[in-house]
C-alpha atoms as a PDB file:
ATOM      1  CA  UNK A   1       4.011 -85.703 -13.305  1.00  0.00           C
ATOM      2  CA  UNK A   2       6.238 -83.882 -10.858  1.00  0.00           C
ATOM      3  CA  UNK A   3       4.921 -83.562  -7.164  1.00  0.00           C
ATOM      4  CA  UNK A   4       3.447 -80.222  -6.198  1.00  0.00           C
ATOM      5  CA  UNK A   5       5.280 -78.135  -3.655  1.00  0.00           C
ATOM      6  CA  UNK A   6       4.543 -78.119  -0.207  1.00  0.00           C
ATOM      7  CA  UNK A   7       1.930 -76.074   0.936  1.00  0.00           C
ATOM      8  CA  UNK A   8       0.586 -76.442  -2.343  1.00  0.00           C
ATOM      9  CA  UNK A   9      -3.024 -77.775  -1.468  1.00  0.00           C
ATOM     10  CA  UNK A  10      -3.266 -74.746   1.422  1.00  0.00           C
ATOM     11  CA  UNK A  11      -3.035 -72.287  -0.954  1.00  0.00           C
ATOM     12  CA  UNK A  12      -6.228 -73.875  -3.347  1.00  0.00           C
ATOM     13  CA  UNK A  13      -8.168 -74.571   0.201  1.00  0.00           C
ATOM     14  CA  UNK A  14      -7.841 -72.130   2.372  1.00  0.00           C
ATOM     15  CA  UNK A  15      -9.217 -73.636   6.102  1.00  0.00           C
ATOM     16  CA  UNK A  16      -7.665 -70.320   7.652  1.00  0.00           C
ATOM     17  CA  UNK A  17     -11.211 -68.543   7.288  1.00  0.00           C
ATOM     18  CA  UNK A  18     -13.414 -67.826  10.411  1.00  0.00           C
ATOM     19  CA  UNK A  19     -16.651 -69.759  10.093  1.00  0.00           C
ATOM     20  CA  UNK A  20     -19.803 -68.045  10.836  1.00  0.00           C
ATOM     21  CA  UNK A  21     -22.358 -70.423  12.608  1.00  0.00           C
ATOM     22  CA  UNK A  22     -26.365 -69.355  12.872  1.00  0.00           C
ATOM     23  CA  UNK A  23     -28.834 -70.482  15.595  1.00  0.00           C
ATOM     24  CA  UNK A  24     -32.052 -71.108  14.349  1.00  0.00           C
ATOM     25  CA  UNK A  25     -35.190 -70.298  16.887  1.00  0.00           C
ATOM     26  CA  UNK A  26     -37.945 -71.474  15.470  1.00  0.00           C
ATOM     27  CA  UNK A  27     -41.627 -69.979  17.068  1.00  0.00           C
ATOM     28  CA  UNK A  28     -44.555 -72.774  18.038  1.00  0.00           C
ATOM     29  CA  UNK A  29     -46.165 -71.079  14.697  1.00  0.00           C
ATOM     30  CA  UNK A  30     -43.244 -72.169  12.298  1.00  0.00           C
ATOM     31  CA  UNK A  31     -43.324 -75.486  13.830  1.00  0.00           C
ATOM     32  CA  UNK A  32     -47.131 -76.092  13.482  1.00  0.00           C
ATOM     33  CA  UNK A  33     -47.315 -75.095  10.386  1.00  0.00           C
ATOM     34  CA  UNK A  34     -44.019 -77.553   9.295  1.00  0.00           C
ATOM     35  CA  UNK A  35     -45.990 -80.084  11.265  1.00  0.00           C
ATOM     36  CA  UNK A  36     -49.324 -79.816   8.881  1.00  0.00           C
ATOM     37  CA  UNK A  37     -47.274 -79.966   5.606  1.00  0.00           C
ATOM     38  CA  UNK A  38     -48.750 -82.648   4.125  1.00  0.00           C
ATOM     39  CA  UNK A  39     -45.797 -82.502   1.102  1.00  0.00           C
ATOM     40  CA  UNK A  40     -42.944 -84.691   3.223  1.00  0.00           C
ATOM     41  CA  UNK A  41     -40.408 -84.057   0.556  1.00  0.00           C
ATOM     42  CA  UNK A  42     -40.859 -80.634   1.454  1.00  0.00           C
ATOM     43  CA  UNK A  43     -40.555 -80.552   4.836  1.00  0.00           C
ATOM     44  CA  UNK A  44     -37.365 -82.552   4.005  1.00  0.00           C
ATOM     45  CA  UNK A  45     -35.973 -79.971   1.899  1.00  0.00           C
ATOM     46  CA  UNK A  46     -37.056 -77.278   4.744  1.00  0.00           C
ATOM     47  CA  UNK A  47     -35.407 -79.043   7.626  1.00  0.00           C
ATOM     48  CA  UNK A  48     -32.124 -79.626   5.309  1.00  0.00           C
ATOM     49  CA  UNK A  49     -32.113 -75.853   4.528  1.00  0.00           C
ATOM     50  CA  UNK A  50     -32.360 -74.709   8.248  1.00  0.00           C
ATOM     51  CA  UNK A  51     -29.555 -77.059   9.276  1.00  0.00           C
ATOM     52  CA  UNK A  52     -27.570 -76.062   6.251  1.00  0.00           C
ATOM     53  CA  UNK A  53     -28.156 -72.265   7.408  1.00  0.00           C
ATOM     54  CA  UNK A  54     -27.077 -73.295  11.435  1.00  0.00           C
ATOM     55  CA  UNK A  55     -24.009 -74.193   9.297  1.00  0.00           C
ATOM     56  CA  UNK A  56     -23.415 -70.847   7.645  1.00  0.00           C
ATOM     57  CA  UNK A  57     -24.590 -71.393   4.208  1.00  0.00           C
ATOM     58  CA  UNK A  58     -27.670 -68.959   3.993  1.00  0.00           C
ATOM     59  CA  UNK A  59     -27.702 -69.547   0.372  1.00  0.00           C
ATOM     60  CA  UNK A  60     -30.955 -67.660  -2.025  1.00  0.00           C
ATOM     61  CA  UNK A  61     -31.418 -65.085   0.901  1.00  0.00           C
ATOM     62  CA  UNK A  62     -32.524 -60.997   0.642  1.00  0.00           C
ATOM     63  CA  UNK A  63     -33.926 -58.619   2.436  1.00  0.00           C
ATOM     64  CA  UNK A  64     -37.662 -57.434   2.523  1.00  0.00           C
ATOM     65  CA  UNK A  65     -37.366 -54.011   4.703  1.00  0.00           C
ATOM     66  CA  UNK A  66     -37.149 -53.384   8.479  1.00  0.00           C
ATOM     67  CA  UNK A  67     -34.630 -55.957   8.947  1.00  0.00           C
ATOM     68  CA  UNK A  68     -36.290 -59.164   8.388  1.00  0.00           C
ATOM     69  CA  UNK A  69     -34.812 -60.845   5.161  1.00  0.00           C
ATOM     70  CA  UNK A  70     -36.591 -63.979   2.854  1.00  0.00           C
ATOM     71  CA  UNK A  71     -34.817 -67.106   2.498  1.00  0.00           C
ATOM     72  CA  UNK A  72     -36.440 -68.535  -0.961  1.00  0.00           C
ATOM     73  CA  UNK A  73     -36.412 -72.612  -1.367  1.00  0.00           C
ATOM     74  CA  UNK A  74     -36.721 -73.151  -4.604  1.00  0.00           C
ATOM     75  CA  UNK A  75     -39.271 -76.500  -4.396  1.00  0.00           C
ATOM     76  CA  UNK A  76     -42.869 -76.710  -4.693  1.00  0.00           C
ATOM     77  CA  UNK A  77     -44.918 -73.591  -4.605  1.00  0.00           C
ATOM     78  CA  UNK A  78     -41.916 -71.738  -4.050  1.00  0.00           C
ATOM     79  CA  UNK A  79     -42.126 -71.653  -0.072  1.00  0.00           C
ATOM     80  CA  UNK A  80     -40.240 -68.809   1.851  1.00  0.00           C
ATOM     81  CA  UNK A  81     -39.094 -68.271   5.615  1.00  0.00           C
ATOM     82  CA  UNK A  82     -39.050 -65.159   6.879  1.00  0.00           C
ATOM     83  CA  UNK A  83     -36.676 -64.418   9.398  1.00  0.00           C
ATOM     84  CA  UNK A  84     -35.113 -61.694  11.303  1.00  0.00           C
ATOM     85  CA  UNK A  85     -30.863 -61.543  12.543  1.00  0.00           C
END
């Protein structure tokens, strides 16, 4: 199998892109209320989400109206964070 050319693996990943990072201030509410969850697999899932979003990946995110938007984790009940930017 020949060798692909140079520059070859730059062109399938591109690491030229700007990353956008999020900062995540949570209220004494939100963490009370992560605090009482009694589901720890949950919480789990909740933390991994918000550090996933201080990465950039939003992921399942849209907007309810006068600019706060719903970030939907699928798990459980369904829980949702509501959040403004």
């Amino acid at each position: 199998m020949p060798s692909p050319p140079s520059g070859f693996l730059h062109l399938l990943y591109d690491t030229s892109y700007n990353k956008i990072m999020h900062t995540i201030l949570r209220s004494a509410t939100f963490d009370r209320w992560l605090g009482r969850l009694r589901d720890r697999q949950a919480v789990s899932r909740i933390v991994a989400r918000l550090l996933a979003v201080e990465g950039g990946h939003l992921g399942d995110v849209r907007p309810v109206g006068s600019g706060v938007s719903e970030m939907r984790i699928q798990y459980g009940p369904g829980y949702r964070i509501y959040f403004i930017t």
